[in-house]
N, C-alpha and C. Protein backbone atom coordinates (compact mmCIF):
# COMPACT_ATOMS: atom_id res chain seq x y z
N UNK A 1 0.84 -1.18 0.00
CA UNK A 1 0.00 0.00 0.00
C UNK A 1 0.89 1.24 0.00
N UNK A 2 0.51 1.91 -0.73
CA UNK A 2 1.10 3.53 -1.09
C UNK A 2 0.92 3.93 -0.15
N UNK A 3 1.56 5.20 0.74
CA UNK A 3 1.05 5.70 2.36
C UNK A 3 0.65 6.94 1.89
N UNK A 4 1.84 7.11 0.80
CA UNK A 4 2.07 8.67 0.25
C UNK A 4 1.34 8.91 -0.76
N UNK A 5 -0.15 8.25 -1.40
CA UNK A 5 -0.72 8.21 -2.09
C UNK A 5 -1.94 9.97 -2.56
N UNK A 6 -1.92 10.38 -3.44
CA UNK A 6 -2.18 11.54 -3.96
C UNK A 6 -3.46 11.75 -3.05
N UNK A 7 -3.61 13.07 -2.14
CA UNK A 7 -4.53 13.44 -1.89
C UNK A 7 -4.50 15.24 -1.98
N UNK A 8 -5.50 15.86 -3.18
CA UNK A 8 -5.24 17.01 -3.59
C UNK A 8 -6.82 17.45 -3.27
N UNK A 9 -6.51 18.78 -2.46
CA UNK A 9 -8.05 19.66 -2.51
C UNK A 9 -7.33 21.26 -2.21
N UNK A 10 -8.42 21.68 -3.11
CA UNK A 10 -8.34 22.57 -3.87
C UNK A 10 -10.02 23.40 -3.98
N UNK A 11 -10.19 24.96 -3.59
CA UNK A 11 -10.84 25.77 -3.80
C UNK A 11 -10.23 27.03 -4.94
N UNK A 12 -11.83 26.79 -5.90
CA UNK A 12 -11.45 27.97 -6.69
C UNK A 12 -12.97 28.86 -6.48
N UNK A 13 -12.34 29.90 -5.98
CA UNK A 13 -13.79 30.76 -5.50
C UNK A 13 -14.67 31.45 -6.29
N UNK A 14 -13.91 31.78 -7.37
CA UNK A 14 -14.88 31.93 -8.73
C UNK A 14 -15.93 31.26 -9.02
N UNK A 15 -15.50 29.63 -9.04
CA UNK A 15 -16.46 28.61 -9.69
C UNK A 15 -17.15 28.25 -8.60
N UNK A 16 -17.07 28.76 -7.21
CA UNK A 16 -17.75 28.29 -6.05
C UNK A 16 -17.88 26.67 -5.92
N UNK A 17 -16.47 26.28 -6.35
CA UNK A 17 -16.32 24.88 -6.15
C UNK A 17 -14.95 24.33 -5.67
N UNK A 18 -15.12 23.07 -4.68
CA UNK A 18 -13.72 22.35 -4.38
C UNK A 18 -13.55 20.96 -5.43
N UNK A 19 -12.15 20.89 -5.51
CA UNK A 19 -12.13 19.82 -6.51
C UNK A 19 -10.79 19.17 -5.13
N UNK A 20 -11.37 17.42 -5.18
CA UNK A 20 -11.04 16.61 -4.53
C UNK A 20 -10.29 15.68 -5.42
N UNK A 21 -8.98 15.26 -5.25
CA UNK A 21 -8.58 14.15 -6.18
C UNK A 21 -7.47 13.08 -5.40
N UNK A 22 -7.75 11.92 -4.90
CA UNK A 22 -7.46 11.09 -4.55
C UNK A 22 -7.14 9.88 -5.22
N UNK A 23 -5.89 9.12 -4.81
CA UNK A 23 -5.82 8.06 -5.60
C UNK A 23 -5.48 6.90 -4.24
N UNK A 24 -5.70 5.79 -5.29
CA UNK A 24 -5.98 4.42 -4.01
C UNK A 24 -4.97 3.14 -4.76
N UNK A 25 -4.40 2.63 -4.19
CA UNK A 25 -3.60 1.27 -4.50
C UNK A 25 -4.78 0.28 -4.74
N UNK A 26 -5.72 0.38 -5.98
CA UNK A 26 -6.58 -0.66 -5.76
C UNK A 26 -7.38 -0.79 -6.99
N UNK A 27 -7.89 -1.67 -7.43
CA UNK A 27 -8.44 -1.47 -8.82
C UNK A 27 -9.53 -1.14 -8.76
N UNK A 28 -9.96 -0.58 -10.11
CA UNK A 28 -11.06 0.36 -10.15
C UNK A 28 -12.54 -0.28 -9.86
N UNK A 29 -12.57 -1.59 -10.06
CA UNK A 29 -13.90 -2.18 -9.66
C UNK A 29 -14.05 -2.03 -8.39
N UNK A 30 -13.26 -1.99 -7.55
CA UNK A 30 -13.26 -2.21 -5.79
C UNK A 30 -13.23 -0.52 -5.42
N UNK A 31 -13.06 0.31 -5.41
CA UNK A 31 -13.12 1.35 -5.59
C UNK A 31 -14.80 2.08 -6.17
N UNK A 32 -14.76 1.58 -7.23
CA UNK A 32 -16.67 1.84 -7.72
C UNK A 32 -17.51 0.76 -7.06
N UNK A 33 -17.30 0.48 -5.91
CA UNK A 33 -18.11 -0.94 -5.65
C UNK A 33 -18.05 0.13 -4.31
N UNK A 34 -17.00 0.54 -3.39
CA UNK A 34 -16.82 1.35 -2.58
C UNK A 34 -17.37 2.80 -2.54
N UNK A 35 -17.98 3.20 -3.42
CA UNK A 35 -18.86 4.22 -3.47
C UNK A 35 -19.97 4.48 -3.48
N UNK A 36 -20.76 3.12 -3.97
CA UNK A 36 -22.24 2.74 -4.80
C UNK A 36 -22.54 1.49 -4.32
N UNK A 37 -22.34 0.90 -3.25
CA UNK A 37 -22.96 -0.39 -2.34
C UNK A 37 -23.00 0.14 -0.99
N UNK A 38 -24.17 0.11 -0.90
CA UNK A 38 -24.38 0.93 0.71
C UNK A 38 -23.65 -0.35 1.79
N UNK A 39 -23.13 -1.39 2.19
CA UNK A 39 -23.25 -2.38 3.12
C UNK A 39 -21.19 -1.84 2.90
N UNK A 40 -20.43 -2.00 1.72
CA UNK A 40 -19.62 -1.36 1.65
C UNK A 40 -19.07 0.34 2.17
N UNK A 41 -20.15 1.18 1.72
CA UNK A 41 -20.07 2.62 2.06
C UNK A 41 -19.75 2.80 3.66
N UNK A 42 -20.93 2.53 4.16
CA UNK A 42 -20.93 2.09 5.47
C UNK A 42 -19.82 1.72 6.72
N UNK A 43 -18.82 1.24 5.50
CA UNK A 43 -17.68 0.77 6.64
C UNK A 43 -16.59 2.35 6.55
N UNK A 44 -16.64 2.98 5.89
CA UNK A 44 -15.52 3.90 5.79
C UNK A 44 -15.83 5.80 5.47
N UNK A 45 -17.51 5.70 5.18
CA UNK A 45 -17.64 7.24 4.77
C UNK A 45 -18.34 7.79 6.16
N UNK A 46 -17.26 8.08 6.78
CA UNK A 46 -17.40 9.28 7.85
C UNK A 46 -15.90 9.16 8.66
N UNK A 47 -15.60 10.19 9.24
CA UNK A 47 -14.42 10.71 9.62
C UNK A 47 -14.20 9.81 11.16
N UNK A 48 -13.64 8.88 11.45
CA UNK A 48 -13.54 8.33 12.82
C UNK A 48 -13.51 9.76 13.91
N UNK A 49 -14.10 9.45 14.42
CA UNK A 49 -14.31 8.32 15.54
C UNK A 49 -16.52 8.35 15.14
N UNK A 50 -16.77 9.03 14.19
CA UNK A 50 -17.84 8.90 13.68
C UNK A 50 -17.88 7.30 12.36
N UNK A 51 -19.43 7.37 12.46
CA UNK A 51 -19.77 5.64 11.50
C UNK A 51 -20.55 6.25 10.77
N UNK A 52 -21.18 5.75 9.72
CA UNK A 52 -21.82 6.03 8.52
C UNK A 52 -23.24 5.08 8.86
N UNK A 53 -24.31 5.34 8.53
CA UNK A 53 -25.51 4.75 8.64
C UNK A 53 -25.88 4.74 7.68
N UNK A 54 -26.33 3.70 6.46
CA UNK A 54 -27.09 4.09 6.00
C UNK A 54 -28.84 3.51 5.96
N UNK A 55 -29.51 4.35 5.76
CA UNK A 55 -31.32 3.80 6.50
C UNK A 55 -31.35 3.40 4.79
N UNK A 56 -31.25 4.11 3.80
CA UNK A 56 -31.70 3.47 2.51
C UNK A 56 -30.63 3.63 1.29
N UNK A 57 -30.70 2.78 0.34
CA UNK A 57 -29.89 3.72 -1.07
C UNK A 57 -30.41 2.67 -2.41
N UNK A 58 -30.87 3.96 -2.98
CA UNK A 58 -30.71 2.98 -4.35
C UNK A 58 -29.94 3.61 -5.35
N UNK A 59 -29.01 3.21 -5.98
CA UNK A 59 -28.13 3.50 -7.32
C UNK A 59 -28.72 3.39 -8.04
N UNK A 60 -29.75 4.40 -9.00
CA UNK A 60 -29.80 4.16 -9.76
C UNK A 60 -30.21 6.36 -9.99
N UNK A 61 -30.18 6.75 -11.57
CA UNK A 61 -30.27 7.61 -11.96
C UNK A 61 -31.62 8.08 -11.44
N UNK A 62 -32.15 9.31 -10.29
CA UNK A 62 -33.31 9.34 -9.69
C UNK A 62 -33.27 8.82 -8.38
N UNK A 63 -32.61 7.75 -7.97
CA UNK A 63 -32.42 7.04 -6.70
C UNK A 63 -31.57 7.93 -6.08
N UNK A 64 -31.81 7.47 -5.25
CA UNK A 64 -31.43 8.39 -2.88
C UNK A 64 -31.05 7.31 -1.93
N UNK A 65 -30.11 8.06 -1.83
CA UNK A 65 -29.18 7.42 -0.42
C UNK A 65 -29.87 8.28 0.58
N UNK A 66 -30.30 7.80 1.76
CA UNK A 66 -30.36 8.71 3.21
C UNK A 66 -29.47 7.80 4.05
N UNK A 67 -28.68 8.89 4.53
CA UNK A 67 -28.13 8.22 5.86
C UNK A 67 -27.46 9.18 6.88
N UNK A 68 -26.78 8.63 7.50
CA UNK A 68 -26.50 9.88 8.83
C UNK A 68 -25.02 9.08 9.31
N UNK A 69 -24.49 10.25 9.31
CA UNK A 69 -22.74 10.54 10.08
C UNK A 69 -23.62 10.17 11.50
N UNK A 70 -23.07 9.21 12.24
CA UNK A 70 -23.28 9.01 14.18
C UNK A 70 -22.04 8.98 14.89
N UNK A 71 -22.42 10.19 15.76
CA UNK A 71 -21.16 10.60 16.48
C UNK A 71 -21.13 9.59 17.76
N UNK A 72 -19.85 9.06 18.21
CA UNK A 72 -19.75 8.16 19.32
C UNK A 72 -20.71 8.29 20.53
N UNK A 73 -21.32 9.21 20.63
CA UNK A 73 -22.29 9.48 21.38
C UNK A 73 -23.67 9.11 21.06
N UNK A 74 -23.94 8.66 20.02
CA UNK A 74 -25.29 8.44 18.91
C UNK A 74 -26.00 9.39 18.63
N UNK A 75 -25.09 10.51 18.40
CA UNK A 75 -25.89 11.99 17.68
C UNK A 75 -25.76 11.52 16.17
N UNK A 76 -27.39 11.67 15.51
CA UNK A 76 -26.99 11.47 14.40
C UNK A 76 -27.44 12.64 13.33
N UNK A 77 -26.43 13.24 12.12
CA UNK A 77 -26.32 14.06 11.60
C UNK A 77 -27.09 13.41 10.18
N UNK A 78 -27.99 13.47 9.98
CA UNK A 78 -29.20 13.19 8.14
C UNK A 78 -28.30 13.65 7.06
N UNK A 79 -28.59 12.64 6.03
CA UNK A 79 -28.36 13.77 4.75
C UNK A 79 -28.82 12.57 3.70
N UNK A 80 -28.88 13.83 2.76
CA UNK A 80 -29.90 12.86 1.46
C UNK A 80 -28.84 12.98 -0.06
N UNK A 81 -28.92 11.63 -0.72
CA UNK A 81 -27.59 12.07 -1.77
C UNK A 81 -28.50 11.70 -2.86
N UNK A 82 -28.98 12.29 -4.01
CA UNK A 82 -30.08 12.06 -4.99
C UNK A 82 -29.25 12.21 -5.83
N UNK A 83 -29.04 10.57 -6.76
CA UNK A 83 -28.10 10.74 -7.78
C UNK A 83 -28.95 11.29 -8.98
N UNK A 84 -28.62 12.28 -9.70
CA UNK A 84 -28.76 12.91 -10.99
C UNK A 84 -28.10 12.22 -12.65
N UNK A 85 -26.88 11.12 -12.44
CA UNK A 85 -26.75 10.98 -13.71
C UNK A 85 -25.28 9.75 -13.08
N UNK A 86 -25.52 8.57 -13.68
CA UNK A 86 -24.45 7.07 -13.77
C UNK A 86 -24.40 6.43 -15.34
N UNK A 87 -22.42 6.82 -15.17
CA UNK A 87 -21.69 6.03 -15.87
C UNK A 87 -20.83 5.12 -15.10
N UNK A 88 -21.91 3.98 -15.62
CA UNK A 88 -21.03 2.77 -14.64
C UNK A 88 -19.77 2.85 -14.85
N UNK A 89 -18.61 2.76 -13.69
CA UNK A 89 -17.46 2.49 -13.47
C UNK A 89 -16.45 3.65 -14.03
N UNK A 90 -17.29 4.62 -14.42
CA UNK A 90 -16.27 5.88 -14.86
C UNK A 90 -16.87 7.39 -13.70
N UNK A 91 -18.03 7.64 -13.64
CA UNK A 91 -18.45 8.61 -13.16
C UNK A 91 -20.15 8.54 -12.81
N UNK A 92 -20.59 9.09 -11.87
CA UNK A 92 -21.78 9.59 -11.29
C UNK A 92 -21.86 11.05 -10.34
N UNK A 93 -22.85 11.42 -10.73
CA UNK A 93 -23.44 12.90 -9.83
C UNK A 93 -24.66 12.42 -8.95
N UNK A 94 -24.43 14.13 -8.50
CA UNK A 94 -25.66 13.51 -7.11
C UNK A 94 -25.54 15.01 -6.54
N UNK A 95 -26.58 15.34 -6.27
CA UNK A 95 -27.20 16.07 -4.94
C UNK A 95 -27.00 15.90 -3.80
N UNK A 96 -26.42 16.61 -2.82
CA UNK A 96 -26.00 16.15 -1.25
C UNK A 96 -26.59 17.22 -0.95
N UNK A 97 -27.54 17.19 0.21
CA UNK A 97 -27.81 17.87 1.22
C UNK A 97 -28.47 17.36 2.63
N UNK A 98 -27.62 18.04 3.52
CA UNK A 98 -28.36 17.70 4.80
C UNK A 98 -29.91 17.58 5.07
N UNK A 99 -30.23 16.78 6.05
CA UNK A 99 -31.99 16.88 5.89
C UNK A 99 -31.68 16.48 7.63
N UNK A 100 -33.20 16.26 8.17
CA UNK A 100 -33.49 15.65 9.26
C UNK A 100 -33.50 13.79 9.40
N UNK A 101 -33.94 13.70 10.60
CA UNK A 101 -34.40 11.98 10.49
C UNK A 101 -35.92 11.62 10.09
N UNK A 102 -36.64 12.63 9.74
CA UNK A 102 -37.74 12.23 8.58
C UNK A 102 -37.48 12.71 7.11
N UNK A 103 -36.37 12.51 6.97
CA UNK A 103 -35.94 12.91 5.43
C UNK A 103 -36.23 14.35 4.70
N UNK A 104 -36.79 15.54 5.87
CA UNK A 104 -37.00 16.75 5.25
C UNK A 104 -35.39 17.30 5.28
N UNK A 105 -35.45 17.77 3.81
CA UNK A 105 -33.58 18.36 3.45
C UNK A 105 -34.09 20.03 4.04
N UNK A 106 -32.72 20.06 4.89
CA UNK A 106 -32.71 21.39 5.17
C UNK A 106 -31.31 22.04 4.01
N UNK A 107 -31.62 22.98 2.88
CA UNK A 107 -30.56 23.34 1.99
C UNK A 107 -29.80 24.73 2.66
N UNK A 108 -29.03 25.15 1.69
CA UNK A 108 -28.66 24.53 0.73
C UNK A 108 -28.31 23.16 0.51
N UNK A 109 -27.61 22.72 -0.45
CA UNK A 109 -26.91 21.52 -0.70
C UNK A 109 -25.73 22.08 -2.03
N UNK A 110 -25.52 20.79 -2.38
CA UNK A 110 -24.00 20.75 -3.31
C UNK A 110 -24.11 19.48 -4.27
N UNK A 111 -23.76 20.02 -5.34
CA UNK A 111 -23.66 19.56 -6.36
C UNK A 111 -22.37 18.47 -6.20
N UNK A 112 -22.04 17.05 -6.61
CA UNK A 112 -21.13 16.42 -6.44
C UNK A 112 -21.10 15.89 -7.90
N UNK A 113 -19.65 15.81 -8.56
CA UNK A 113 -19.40 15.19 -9.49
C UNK A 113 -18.35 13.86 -9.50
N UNK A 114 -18.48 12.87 -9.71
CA UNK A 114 -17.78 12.09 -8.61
C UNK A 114 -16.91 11.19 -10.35
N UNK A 115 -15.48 11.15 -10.59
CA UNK A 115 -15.22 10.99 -11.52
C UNK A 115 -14.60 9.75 -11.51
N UNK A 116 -14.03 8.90 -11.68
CA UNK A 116 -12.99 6.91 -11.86
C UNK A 116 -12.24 7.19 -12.38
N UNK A 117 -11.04 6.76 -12.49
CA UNK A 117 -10.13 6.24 -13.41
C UNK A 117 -8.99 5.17 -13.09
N UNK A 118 -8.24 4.28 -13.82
CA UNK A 118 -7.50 3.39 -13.28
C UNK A 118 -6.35 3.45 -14.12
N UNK A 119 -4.90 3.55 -13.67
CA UNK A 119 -3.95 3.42 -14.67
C UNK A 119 -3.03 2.56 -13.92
N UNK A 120 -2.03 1.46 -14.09
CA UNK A 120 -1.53 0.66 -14.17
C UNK A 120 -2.06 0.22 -12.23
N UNK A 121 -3.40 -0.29 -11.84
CA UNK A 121 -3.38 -0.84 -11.28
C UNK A 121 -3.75 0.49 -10.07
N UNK A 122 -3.78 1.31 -10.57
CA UNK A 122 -4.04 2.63 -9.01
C UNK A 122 -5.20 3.32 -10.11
N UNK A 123 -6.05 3.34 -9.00
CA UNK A 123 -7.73 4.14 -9.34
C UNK A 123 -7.53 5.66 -8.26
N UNK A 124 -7.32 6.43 -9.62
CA UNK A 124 -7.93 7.76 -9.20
C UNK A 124 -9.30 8.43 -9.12
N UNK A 125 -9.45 9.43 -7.94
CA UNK A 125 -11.15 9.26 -8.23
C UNK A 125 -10.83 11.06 -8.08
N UNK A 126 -11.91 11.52 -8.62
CA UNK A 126 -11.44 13.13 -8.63
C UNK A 126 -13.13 13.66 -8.72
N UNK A 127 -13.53 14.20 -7.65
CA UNK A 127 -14.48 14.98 -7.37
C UNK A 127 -14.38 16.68 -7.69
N UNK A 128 -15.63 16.98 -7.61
CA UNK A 128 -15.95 18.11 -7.86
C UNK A 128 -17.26 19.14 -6.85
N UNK A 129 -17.23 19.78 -6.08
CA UNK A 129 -18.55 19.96 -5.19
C UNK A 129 -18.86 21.55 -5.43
N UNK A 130 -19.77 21.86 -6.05
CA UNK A 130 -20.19 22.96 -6.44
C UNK A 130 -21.05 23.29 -5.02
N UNK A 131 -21.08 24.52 -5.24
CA UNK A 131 -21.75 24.70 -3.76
C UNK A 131 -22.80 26.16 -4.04
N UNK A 132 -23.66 26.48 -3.93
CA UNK A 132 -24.00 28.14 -4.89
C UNK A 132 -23.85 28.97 -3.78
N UNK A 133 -23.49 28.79 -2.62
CA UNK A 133 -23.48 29.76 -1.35
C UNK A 133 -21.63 29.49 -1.59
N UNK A 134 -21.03 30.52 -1.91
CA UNK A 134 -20.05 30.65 -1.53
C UNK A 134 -19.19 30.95 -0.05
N UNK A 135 -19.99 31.90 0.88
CA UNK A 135 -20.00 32.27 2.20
C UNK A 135 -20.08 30.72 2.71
N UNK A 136 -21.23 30.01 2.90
CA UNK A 136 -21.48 28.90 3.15
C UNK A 136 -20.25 27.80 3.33
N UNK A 137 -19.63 27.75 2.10
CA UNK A 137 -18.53 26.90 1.12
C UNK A 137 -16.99 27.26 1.76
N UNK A 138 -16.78 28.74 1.86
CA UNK A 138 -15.93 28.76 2.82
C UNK A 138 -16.05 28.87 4.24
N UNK A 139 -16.71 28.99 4.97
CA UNK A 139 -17.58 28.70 6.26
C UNK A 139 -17.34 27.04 6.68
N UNK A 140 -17.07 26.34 5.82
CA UNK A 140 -17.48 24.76 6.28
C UNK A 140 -16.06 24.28 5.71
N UNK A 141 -15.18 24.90 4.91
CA UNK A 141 -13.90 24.62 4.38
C UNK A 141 -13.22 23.51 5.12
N UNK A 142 -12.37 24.34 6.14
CA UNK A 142 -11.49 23.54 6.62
C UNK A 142 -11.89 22.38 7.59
N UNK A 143 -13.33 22.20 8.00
CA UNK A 143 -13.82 20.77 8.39
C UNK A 143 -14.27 20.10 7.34
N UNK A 144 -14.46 20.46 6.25
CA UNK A 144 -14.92 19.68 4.96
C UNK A 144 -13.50 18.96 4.60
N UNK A 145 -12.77 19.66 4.46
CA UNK A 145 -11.09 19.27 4.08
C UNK A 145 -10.43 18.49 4.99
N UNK A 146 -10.41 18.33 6.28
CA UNK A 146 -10.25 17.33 7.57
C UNK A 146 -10.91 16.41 7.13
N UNK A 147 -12.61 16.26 7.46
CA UNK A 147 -13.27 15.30 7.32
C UNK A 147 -12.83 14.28 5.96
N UNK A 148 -12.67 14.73 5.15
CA UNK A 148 -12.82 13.80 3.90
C UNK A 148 -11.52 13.49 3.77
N UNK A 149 -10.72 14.14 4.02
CA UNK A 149 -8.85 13.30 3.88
C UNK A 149 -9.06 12.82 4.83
N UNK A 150 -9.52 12.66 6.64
CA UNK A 150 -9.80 11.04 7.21
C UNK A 150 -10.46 10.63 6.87
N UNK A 151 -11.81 11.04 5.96
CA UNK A 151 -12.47 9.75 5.26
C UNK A 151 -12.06 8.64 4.04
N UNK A 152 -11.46 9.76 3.39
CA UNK A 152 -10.41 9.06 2.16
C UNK A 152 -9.09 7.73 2.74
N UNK A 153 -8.87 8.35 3.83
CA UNK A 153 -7.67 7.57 4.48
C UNK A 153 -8.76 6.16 4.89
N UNK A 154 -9.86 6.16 5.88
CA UNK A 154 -10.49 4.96 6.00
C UNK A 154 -10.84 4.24 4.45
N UNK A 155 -10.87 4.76 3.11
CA UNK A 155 -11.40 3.64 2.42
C UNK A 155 -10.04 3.38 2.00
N UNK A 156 -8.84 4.02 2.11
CA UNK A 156 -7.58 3.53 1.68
C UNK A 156 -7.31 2.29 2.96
N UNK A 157 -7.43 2.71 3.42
CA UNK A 157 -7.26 1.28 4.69
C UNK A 157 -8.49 0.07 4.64
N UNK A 158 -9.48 0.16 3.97
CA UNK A 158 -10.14 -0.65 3.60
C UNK A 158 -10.11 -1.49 2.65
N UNK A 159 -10.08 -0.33 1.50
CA UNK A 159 -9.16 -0.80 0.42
C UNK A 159 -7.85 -1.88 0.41
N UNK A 160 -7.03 -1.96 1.42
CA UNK A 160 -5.83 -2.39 1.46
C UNK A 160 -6.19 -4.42 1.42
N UNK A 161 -7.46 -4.60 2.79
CA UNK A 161 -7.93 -5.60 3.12
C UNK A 161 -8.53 -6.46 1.97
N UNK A 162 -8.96 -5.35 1.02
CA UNK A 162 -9.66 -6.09 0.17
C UNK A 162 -9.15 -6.25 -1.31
N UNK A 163 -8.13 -5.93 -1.56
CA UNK A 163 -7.57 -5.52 -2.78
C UNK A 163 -6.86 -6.74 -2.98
N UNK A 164 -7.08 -7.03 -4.39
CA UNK A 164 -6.79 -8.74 -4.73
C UNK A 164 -5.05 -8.41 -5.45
N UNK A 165 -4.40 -7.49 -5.00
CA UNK A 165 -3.05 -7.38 -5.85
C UNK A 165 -1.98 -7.96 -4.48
């Protein structure tokens, strides 16, 4: 396993967007299987010492994930991810926004562009999160940027267990 493996984020305030680009010692099926199988998701998308819940998801173009970040305490934080558009094993979008535990979204929300790629055996994945509240976008920055490089680090350590190389 790579330790020193690419993790790049990046705000451009013009486009009121961060671009995320991570790469993983792992092939690209295990990686798109790690994004889009909730029983998978589950083990690695939230920042320790928080877990990932998820109550529903369906993959498909129109289909919604709800689930909730639970803090060691069992505070649990909602959010709803409504995918907008899947290319199997290269790219999918989606709608993220926070909601409650009866599924009402409190917005804004953010646009996610979620991109694949695999070159000799390492899958890069390179996001995109549009956000239209800029104030908002930098307001939540530097815990958005924590959170997801330890979240990225849990599916790289997940990744490691399961990776057939």
């Amino acid at each position: 396993m790579n330790n020193t493996a690419l993790f790049d984020f990046t705000l451009d305030k013009s486009a009121k967007t961060v671009s995320i680009t991570m790469e993983f010692d792992a092939e690209l099926e295990l990686v798109w299987d790690a994004f889009t199988v909730p029983e998978i998701l589950d083990q690695w998308y939230a920042p320790k010492p928080f877990v990932s819940k998820t109550k529903f998801m369906d993959f498909k173009v129109g289909g919604r994930r709800f689930y909730a970040m639970v803090s060691p305490d069992g505070k649990e934080n909602w959010a709803i991810q409504k995918y907008t558009s899947i290319s199997p094993k290269t790219n999918f979008k989606m709608f993220n926004v926070f909601a409650d535990e009866n599924e009402n979204p409190k917005p804004p929300g953010s646009d996610w562009d979620l991109n694949f790629s695999e070159q000799n055996g390492a899958t890069t994945v390179s996001i995109s999160v549009y956000n239209e509240s800029l104030e908002r976008l930098e307001m939540l920055l530097e815990g958005f940027k924590l959170g997801m490089k330890a979240t990225f680090e849990n599916l790289r350590d997940l990744l490691a267990t399961r990776s057939k190389k």
